[in-house]
Structures are given as C-alpha cells and as structure tokens.
Protein backbone atom coordinates (compact mmCIF):
# COMPACT_ATOMS: atom_id res chain seq x y z
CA UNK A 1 106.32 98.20 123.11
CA UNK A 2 107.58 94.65 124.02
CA UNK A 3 111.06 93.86 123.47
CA UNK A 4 110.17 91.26 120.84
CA UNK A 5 107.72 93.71 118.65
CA UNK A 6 111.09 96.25 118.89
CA UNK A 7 112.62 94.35 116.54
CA UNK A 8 110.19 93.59 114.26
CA UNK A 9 110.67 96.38 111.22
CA UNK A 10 107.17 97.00 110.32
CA UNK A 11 103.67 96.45 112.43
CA UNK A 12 100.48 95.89 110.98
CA UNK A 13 97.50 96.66 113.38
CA UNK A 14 94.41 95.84 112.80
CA UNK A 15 90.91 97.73 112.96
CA UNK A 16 87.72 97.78 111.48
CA UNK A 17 87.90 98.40 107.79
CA UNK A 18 91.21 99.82 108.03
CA UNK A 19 94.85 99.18 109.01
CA UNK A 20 97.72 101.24 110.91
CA UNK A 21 101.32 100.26 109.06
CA UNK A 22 103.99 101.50 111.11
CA UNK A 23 107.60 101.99 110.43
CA UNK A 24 109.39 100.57 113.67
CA UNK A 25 113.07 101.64 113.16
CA UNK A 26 112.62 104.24 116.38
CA UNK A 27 116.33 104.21 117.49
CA UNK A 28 117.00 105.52 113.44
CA UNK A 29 114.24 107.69 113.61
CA UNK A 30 112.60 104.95 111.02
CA UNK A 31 115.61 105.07 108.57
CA UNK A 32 115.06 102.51 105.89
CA UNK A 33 117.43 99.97 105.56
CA UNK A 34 117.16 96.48 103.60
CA UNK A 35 114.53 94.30 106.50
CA UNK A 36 112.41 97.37 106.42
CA UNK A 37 112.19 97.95 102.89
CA UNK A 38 111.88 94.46 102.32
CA UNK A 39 108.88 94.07 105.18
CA UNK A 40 107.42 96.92 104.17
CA UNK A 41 107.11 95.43 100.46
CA UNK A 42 105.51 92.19 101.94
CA UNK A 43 103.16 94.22 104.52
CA UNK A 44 101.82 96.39 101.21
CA UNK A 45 101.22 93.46 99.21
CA UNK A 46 99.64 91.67 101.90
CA UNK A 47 96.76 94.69 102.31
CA UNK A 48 96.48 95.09 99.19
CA UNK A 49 95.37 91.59 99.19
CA UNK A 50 92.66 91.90 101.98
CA UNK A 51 88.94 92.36 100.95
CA UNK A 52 87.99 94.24 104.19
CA UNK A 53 90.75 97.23 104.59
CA UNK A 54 89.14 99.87 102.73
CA UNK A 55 92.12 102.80 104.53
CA UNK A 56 95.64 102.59 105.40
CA UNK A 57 97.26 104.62 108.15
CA UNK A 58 101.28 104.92 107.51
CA UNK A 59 103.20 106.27 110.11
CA UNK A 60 106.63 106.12 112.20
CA UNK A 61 107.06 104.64 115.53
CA UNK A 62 107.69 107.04 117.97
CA UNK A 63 106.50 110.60 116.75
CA UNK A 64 108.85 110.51 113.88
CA UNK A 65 107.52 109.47 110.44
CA UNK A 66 110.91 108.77 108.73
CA UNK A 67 114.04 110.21 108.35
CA UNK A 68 115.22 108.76 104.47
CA UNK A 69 117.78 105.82 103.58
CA UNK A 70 120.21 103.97 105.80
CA UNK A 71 122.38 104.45 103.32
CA UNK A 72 125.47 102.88 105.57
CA UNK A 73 123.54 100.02 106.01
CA UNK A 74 121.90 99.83 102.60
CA UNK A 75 125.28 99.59 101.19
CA UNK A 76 126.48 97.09 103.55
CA UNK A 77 123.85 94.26 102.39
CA UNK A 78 125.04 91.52 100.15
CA UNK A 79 123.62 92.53 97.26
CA UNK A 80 124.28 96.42 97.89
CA UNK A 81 122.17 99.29 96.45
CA UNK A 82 120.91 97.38 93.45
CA UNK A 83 119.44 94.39 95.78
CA UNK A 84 117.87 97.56 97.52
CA UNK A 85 116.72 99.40 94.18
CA UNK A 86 114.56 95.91 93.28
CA UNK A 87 112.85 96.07 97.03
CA UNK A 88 111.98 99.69 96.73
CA UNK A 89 110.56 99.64 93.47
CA UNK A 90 108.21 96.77 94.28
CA UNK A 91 107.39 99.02 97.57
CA UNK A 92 106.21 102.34 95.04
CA UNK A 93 104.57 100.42 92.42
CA UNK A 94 102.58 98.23 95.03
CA UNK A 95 101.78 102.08 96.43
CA UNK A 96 101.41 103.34 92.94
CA UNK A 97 98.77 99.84 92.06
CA UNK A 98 96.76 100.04 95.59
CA UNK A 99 93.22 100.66 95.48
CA UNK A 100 92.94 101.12 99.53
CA UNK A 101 93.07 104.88 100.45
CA UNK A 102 96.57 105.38 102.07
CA UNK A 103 96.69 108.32 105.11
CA UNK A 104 99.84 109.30 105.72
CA UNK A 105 100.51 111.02 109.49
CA UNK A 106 103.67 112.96 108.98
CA UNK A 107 105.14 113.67 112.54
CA UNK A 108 108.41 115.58 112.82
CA UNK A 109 109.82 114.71 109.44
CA UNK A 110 109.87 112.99 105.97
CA UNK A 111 113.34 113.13 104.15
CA UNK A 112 113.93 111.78 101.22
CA UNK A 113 112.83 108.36 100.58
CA UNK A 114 110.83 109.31 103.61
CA UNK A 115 109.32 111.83 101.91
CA UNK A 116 108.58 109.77 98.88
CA UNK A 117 106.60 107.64 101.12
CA UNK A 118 104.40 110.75 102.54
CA UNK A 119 103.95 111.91 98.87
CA UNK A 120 102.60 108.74 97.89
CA UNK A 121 100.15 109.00 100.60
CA UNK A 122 96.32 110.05 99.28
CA UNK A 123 96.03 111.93 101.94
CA UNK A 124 98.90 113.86 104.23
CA UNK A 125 97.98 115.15 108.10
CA UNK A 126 100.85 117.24 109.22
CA UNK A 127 102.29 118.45 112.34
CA UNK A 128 102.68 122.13 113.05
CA UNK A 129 105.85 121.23 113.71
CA UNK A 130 106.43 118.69 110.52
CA UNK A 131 108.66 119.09 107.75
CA UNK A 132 108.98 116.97 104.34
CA UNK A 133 112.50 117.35 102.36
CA UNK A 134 113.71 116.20 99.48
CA UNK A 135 117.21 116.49 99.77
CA UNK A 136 119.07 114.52 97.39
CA UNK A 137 120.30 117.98 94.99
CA UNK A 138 122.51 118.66 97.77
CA UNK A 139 124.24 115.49 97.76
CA UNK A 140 124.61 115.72 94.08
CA UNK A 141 121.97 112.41 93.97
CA UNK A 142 118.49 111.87 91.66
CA UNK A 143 115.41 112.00 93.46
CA UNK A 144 113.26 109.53 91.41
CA UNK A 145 110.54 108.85 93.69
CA UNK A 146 109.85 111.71 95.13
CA UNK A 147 110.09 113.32 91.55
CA UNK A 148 107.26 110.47 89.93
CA UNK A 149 104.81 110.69 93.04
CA UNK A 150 105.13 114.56 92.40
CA UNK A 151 104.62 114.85 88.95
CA UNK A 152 101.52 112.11 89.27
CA UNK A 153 99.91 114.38 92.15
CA UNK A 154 101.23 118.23 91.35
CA UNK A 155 102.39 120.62 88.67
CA UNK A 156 105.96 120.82 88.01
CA UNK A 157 106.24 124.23 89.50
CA UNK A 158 105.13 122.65 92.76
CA UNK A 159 108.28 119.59 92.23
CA UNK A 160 110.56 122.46 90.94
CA UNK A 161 109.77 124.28 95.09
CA UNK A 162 110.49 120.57 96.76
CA UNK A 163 113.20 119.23 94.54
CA UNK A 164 115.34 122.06 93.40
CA UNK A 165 115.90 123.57 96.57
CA UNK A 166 117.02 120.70 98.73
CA UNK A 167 115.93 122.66 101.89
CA UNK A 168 113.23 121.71 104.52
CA UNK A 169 109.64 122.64 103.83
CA UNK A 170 107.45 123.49 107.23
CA UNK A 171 104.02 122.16 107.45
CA UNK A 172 101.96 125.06 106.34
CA UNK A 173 104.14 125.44 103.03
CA UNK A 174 102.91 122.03 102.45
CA UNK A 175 99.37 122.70 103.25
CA UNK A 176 99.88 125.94 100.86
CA UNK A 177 101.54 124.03 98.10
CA UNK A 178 98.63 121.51 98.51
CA UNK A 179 100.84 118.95 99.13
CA UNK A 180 99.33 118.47 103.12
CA UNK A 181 95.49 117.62 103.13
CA UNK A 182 95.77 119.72 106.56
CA UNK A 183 97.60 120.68 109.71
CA UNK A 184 96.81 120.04 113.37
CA UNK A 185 99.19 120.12 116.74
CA UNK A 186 101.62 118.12 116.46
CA UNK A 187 100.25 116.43 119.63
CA UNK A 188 97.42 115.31 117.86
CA UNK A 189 98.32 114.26 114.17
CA UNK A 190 97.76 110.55 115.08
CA UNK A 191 94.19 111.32 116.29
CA UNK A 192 93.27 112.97 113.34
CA UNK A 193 94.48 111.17 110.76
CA UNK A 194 92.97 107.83 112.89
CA UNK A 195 89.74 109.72 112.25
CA UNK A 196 89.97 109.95 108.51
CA UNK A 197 91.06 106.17 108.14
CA UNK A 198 88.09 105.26 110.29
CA UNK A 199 85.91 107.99 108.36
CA UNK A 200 87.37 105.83 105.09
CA UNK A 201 86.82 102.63 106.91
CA UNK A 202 82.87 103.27 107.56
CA UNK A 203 82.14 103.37 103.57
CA UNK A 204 81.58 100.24 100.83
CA UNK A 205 84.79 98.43 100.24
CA UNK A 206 83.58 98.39 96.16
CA UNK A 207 83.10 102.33 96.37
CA UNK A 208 86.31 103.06 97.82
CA UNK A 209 88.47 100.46 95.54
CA UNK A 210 86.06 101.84 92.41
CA UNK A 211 87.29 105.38 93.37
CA UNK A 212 90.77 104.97 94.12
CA UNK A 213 90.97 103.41 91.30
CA UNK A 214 89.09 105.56 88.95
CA UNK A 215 91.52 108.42 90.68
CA UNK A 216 94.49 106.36 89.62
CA UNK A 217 93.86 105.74 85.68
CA UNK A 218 93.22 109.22 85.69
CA UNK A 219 96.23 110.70 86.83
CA UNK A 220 98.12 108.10 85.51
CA UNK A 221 98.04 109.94 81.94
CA UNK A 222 101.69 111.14 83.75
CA UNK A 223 102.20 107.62 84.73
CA UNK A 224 104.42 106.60 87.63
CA UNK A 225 107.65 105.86 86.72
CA UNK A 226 109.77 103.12 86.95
C-alpha cells in the first residue's frame, strides 16, 4: 500500500458490478475512530447511490476485520461521543436502507461496533480462526447495534448467546448459530467471499435491489432501531 492510500481511512475499489470497502486503520487493527466513521458514512452513501454495484465486499485492511471503538480517540474529538453517536447512526441506517447485497469477510475478529458491522452484513464468510464479540456487558455498556441488527436477522435466544455473555464466539459457533453464511481457512476468506460478490455482481441490478429490498420490508416488521 502507498504511503498516501495509508492514510486514507476507508478504500473503495472498484470491480464489475460490485465494490470492495475496506477499513484501513491497520496499525489499530481497524479501530473506529471519528475520520473512519465519518468516511465510512460518506463511502456507504456514495454506493448506495451507484446504479451499477449490485454487491459490496466489507472488510479490514490487513487480515483483521475490526477490532470495535477507539474509544480514546472517539472521546478526544471536539464534539465527543455525541458528535460520534450522529456519524454512526447515519453509518447503520444507510446499512439498514441499502438495497446492494453487503458480504462481509470476517478475518481474525469483529468486536463490538466491529461486530455490529459483520452482523449487518447479508452475508458473513468466516475464518477458521475468526471470532465476533460483543463485549460491551462486561464493561457495564449497552450494545445497541449489535442488539437491533440481531433482533432484525435472529431470534432472541440467538442475541441472548452473543450479548449476555460478553465472551468471544469462534467461527463455527457462528456458522452453528447461523449467524456465519460459512467457514473456510482463514487463508482464504478474501477469495471466497470475492467469489460471492462477483457471483452477486453477474445478476440484474433491478433483481438484486427488488430482492434486497423485498428481504428488508420483511424483516423489518422488528424494525431497526434508532
């Protein structure tokens, strides 16, 4: 990676029907802090706004999808944790409002707001090696996010195993839980879930928005909250 594209927050790469999005904090192990929420808002808007991505390939730069808040330098911004609580909902309902098929390639870990990002994913390729947690019980915290994509994809028994016990859950627990649409080596989780985006990419951009978004309204009976 060039020095200059280092410190650029978010990428956007291009392919034929479908886009890569990648979290570019690698030094944090993709921590979000304000400039990567905030890019990240723009980058979703921005596909959502273009007619020929039909797929959307989140990841982390580096082998690591993300490893939750930067808290210390959330709370340093100007406008603190509230400035950052405006950014971050625009960032989940932009998710929530998307009618591209989102692929999310979970290498080595999603914690917290990491993992809210994987769970809003349509469909999750794990590492053998990966692990999503949703840690926020321990720090005596809510977990809103992860709690709203959760109860819009899964019964509460399934959020009650994630949330409530605060401790890391391996790939194949996901993949049992049906939270993971599969597992592969963790040497080859970009591969595959590069194949399903192009898989997604190869179909009618109306049949993919008409489904996503047929999907959406029904599941949305246990709307996404705000």
């Amino acid at each position: 990676m060039s020095e200059a594209l280092s410190t650029v927050p978010v990428l956007l790469v291009r392919h034929a029907g479908w886009t890569e999005l990648v979290l570019n904090r690698p030094a944090q192990r993709n921590a979000i802090d304000g400039a990567l929420a905030r890019a990240l808002a723009d980058a979703i808007d921005t596909i959502n706004a273009d007619t020929a991505t039909r797929a959307v390939l989140l990841r982390g730069a580096d082998g690591a999808f993300c490893s939750g808040l930067d808290l210390k330098a959330l709370q340093a911004e100007p406008e603190g944790m509230a400035g950052f609580a405006r950014v971050w909902e625009r960032v989940h309902l932009s998710l929530r409002d998307s009618r591209k098929a989102w692929i999310v390639a979970l290498e080595r870990h999603a914690v917290n707001g990491g993992a809210a990002l994987a769970l809003a994913g349509d469909l999750l390729v794990c590492g053998t090696g990966a692990f999503l947690q949703i840690g926020e019980i321990r720090l005596g915290m809510a977990a809103p996010r992860n709690a709203a994509w959760l109860a819009l994809r899964h019964s509460e028994a399934v959020a009650a195993r994630l949330c409530l016990l605060g401790d890391r859950v391996p790939a194949a627990d996901l993949l049992r839980l049906g939270i993971a649409t599969e597992v592969t080596g963790d040497a080859r989780v970009l591969d595959r879930a590069r194949e399903l985006a192009a898989t997604i990419a190869g179909f009618p951009a109306d049949g993919v928005a008409a489904i996503k978004s047929g999907m959406r309204a029904a599941s949305t009976r246990r709307a996404l909250h705000h």
